[in-house]
N, C-alpha and C. Protein backbone atom coordinates (compact mmCIF):
# COMPACT_ATOMS: atom_id res chain seq x y z
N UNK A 1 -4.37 -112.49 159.28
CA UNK A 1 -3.95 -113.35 160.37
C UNK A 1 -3.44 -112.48 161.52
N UNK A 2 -3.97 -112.93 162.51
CA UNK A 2 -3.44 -112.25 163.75
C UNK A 2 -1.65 -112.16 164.00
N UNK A 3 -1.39 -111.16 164.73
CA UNK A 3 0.37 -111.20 165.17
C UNK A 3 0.77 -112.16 165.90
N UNK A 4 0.12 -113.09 166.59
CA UNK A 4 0.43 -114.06 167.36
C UNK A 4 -0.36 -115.18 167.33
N UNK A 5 -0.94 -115.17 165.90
CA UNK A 5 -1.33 -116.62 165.72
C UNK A 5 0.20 -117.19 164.78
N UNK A 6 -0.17 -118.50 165.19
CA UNK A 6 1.33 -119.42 164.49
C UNK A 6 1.41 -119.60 162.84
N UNK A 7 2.17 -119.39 162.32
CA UNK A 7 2.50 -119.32 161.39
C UNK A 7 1.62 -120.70 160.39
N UNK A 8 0.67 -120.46 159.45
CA UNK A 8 0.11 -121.52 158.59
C UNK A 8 1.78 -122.75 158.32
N UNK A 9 0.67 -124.02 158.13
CA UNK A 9 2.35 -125.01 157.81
C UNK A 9 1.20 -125.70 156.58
N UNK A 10 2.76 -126.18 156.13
CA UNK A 10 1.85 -127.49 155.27
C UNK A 10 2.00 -129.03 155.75
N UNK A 11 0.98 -129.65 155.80
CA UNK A 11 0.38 -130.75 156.38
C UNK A 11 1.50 -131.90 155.46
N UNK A 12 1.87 -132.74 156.65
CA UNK A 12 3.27 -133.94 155.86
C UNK A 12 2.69 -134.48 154.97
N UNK A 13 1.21 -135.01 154.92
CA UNK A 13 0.60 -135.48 153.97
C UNK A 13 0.57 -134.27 152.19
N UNK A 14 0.26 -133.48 152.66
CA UNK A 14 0.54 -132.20 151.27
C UNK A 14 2.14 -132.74 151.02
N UNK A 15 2.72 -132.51 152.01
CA UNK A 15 4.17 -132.64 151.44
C UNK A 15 4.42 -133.33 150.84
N UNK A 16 4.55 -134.82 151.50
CA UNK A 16 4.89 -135.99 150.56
C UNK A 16 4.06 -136.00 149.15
N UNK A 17 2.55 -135.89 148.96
CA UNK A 17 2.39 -135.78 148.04
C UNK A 17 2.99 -134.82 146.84
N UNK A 18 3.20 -133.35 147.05
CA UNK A 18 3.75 -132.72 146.81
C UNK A 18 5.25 -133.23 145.93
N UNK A 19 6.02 -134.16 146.68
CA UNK A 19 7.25 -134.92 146.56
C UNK A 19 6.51 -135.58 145.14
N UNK A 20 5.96 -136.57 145.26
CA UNK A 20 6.11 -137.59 144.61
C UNK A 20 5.69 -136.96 143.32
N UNK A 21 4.61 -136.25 143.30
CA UNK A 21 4.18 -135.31 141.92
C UNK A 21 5.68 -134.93 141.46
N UNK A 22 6.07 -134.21 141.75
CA UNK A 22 7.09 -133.37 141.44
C UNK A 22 8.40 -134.37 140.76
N UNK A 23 8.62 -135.19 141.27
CA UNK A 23 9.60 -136.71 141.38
C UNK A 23 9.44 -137.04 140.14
N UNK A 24 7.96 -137.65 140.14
CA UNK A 24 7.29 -138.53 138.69
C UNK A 24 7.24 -137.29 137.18
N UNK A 25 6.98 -135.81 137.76
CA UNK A 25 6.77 -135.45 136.32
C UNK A 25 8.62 -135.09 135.80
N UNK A 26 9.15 -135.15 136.89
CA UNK A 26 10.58 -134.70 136.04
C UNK A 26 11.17 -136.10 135.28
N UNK A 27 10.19 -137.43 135.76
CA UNK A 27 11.03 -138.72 135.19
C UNK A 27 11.66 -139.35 136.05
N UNK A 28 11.21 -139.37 137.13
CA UNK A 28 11.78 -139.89 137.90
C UNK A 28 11.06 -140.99 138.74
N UNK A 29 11.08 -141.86 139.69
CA UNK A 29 9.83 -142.68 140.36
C UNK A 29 9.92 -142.63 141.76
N UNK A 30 8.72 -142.49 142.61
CA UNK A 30 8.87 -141.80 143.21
C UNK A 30 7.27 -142.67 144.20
N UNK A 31 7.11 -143.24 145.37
CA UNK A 31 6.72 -144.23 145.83
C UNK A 31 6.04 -144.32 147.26
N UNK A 32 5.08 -143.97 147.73
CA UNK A 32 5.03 -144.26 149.15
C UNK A 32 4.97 -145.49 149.31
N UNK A 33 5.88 -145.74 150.73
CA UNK A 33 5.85 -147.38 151.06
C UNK A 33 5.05 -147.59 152.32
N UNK A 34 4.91 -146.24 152.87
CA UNK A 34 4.44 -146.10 154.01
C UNK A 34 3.65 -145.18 154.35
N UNK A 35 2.29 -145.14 155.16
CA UNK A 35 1.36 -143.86 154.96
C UNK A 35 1.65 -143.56 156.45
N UNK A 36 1.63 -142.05 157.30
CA UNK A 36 1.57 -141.74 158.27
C UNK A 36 0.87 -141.00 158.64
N UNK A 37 0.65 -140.50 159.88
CA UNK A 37 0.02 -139.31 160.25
C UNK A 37 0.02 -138.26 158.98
N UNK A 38 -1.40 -137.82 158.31
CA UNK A 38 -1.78 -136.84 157.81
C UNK A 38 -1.38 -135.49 158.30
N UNK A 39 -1.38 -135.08 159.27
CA UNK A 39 -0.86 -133.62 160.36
C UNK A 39 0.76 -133.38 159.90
N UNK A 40 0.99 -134.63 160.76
CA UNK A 40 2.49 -133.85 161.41
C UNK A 40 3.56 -135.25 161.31
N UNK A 41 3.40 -136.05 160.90
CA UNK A 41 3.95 -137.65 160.61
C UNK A 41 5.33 -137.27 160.43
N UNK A 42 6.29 -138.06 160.98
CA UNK A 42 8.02 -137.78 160.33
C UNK A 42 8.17 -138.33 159.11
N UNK A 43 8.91 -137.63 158.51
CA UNK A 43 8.85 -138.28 156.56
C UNK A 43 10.57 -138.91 156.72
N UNK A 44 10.46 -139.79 156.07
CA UNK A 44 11.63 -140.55 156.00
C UNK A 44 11.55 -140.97 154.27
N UNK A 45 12.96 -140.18 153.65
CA UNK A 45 13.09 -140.42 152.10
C UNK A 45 13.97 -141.28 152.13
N UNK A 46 13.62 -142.55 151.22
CA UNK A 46 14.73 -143.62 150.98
C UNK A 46 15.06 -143.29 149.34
N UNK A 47 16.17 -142.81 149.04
CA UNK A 47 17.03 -142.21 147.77
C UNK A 47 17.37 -143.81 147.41
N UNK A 48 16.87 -144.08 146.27
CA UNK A 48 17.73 -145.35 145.37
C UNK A 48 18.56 -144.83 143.91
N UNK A 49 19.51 -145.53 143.72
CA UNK A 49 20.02 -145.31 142.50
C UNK A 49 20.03 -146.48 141.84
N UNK A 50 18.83 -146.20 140.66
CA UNK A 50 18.97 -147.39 139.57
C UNK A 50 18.34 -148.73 140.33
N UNK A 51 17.47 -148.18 141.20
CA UNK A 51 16.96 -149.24 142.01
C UNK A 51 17.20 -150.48 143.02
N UNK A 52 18.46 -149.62 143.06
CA UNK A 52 19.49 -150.10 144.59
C UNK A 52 19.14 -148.94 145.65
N UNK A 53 19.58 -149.01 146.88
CA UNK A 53 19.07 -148.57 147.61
C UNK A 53 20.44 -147.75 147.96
N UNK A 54 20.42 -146.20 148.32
CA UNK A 54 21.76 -145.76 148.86
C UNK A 54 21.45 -144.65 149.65
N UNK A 55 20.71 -144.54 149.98
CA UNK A 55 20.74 -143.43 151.40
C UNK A 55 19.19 -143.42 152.09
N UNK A 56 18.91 -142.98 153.35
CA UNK A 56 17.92 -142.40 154.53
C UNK A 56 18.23 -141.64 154.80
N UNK A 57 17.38 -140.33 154.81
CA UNK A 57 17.21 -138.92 155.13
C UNK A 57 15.88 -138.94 156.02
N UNK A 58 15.71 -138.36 156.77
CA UNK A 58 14.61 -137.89 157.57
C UNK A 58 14.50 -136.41 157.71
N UNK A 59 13.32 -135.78 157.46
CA UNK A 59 12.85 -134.66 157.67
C UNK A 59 13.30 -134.03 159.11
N UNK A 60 14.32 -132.84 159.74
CA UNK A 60 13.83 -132.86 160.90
C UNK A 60 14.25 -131.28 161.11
N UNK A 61 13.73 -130.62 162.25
CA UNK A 61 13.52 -128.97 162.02
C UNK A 61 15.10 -128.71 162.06
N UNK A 62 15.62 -127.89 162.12
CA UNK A 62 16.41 -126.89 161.83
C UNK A 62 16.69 -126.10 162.75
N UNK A 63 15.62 -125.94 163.79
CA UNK A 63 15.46 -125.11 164.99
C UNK A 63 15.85 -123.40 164.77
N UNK A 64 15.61 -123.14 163.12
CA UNK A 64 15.46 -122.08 163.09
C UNK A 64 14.06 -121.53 162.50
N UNK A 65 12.89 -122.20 162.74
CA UNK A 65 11.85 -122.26 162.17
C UNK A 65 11.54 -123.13 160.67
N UNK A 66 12.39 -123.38 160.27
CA UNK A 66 12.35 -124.41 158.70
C UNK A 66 13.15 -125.99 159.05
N UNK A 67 13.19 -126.60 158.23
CA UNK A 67 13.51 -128.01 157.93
C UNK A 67 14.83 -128.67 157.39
N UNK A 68 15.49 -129.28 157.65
CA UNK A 68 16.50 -130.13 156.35
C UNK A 68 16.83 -131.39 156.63
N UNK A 69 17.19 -132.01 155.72
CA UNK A 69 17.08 -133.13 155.74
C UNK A 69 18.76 -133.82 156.70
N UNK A 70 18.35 -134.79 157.41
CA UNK A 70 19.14 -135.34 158.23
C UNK A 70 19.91 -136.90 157.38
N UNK A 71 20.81 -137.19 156.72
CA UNK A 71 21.06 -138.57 156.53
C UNK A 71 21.12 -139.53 158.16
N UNK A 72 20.05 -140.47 158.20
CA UNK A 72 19.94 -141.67 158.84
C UNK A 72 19.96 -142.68 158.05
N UNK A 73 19.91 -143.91 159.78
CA UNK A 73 19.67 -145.06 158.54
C UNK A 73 20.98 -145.94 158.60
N UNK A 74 21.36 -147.21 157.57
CA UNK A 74 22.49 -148.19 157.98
C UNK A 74 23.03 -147.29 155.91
N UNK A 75 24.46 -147.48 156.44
CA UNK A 75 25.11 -146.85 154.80
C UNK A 75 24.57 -148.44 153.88
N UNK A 76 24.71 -147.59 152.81
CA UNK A 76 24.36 -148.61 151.77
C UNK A 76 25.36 -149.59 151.55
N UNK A 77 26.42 -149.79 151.85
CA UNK A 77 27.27 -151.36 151.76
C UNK A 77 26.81 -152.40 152.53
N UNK A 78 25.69 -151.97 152.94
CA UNK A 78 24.96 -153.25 154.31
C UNK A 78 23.62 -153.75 153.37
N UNK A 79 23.50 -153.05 152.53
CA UNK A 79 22.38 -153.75 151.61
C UNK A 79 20.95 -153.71 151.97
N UNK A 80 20.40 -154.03 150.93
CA UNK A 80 18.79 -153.84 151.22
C UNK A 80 18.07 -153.88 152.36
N UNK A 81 18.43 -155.59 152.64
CA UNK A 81 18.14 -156.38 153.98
C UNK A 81 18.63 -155.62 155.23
N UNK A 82 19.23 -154.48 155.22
CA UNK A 82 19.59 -153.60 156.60
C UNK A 82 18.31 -152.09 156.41
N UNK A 83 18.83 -151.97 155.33
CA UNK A 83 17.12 -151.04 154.86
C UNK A 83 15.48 -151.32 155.57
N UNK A 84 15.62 -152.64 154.75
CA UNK A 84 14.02 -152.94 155.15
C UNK A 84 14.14 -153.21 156.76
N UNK A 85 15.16 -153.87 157.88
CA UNK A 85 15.45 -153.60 158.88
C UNK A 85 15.28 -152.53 159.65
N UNK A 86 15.84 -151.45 159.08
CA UNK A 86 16.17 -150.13 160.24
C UNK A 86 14.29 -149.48 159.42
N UNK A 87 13.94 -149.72 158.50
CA UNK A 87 12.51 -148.86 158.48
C UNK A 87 11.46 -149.16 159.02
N UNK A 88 11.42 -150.61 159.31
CA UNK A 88 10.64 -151.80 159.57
C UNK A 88 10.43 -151.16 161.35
N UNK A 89 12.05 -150.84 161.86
CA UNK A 89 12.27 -150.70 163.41
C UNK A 89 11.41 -149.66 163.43
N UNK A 90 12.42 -148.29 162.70
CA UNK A 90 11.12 -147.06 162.67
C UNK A 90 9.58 -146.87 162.83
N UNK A 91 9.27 -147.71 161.84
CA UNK A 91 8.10 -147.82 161.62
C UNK A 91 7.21 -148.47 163.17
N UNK A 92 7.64 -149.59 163.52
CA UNK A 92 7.34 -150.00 164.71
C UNK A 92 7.42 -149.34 166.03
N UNK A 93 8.38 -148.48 165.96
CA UNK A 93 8.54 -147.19 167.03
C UNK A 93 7.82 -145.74 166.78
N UNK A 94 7.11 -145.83 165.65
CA UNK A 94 6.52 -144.62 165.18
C UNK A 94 5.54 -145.27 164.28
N UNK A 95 4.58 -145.53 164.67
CA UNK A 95 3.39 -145.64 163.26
C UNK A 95 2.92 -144.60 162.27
N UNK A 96 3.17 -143.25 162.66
CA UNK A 96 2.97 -142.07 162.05
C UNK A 96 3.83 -141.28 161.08
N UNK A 97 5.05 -142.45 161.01
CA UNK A 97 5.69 -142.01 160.25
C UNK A 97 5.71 -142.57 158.68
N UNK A 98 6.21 -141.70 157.85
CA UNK A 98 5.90 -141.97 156.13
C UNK A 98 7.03 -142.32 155.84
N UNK A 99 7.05 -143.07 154.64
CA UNK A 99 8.09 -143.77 154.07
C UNK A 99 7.75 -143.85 152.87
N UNK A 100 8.65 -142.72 152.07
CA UNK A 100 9.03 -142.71 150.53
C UNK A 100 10.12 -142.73 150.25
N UNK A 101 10.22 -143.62 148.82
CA UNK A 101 10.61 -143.72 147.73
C UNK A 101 11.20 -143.21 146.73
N UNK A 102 12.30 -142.64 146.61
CA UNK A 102 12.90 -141.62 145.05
C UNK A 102 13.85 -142.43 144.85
N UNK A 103 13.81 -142.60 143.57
CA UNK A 103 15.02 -143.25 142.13
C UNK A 103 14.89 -142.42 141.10
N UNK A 104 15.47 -141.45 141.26
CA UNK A 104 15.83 -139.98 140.20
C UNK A 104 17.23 -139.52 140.71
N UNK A 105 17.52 -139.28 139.49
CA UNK A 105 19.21 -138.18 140.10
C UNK A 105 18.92 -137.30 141.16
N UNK A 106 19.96 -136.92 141.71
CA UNK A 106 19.90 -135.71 142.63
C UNK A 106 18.41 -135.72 143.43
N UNK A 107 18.26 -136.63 144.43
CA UNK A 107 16.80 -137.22 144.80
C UNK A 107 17.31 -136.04 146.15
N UNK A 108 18.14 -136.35 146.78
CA UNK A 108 18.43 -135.42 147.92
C UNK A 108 17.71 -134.24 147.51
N UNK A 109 18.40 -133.75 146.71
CA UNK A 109 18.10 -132.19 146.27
C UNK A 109 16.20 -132.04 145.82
N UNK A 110 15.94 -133.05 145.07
CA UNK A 110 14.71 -132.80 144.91
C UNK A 110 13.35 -133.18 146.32
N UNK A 111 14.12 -133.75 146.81
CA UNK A 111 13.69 -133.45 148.53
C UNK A 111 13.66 -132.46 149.31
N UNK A 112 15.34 -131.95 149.38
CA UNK A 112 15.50 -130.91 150.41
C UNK A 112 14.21 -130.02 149.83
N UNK A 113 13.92 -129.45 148.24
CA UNK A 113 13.22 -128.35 147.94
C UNK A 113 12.03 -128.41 148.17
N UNK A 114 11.43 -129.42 148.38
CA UNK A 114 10.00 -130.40 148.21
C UNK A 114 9.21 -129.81 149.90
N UNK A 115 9.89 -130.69 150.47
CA UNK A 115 9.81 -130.82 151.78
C UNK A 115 10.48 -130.01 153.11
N UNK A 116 11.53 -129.24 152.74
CA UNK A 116 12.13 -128.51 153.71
C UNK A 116 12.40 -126.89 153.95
């Protein structure tokens, strides 16, 4: 590779897939709800526990060349119905963006490594 060609990336679509493999073989479940841009799509992880819903993270750079995850989103004492709300908005303001699914322990963590 040339000195001033840009650095290879992996495609959001690799990623998320990437995620959910990884999610499902440790036992965990793990879901797209939403398909986006293949390229470069914003990934938005919705973390459930026990199949309640308790956090939004979004993928976003770091501005030091890498990634981490941002908590967005309404806190989980507002309930589902604020969930499917604020993704629903997203989604409508961004069609390119992805929307998955984790209900595994430590879902953050198996994100940040996945994807960031």
């Amino acid at each position: 590779m040339a000195e001033d060609s840009p650095a290879a990336r992996l495609t959001s679509a690799m990623l998320v897939g990437a995620l959910v493999k990884r999610v499902n073989a440790a036992g965990g479940f793990a879901m797209i709800l939403a398909k986006g841009d293949a390229m470069s799509g914003v990934i938005l992880v919705q973390v459930m526990d026990k199949g309640r819903e308790s956090a939004i993270f979004e993928r976003v750079s770091n501005f030091r060349g890498g990634h981490a995850l941002m908590r967005c989103g309404p806190p989980a004492e507002e309930g589902s119905e604020a969930f499917a709300a604020y993704a629903e908005r997203r989604r409508r303001s961004d069609p390119d963006l992805w929307l998955v699914e984790l209900d595994i322990a430590d879902a953050e963590r198996f994100a940040a490594e996945t994807i960031c």
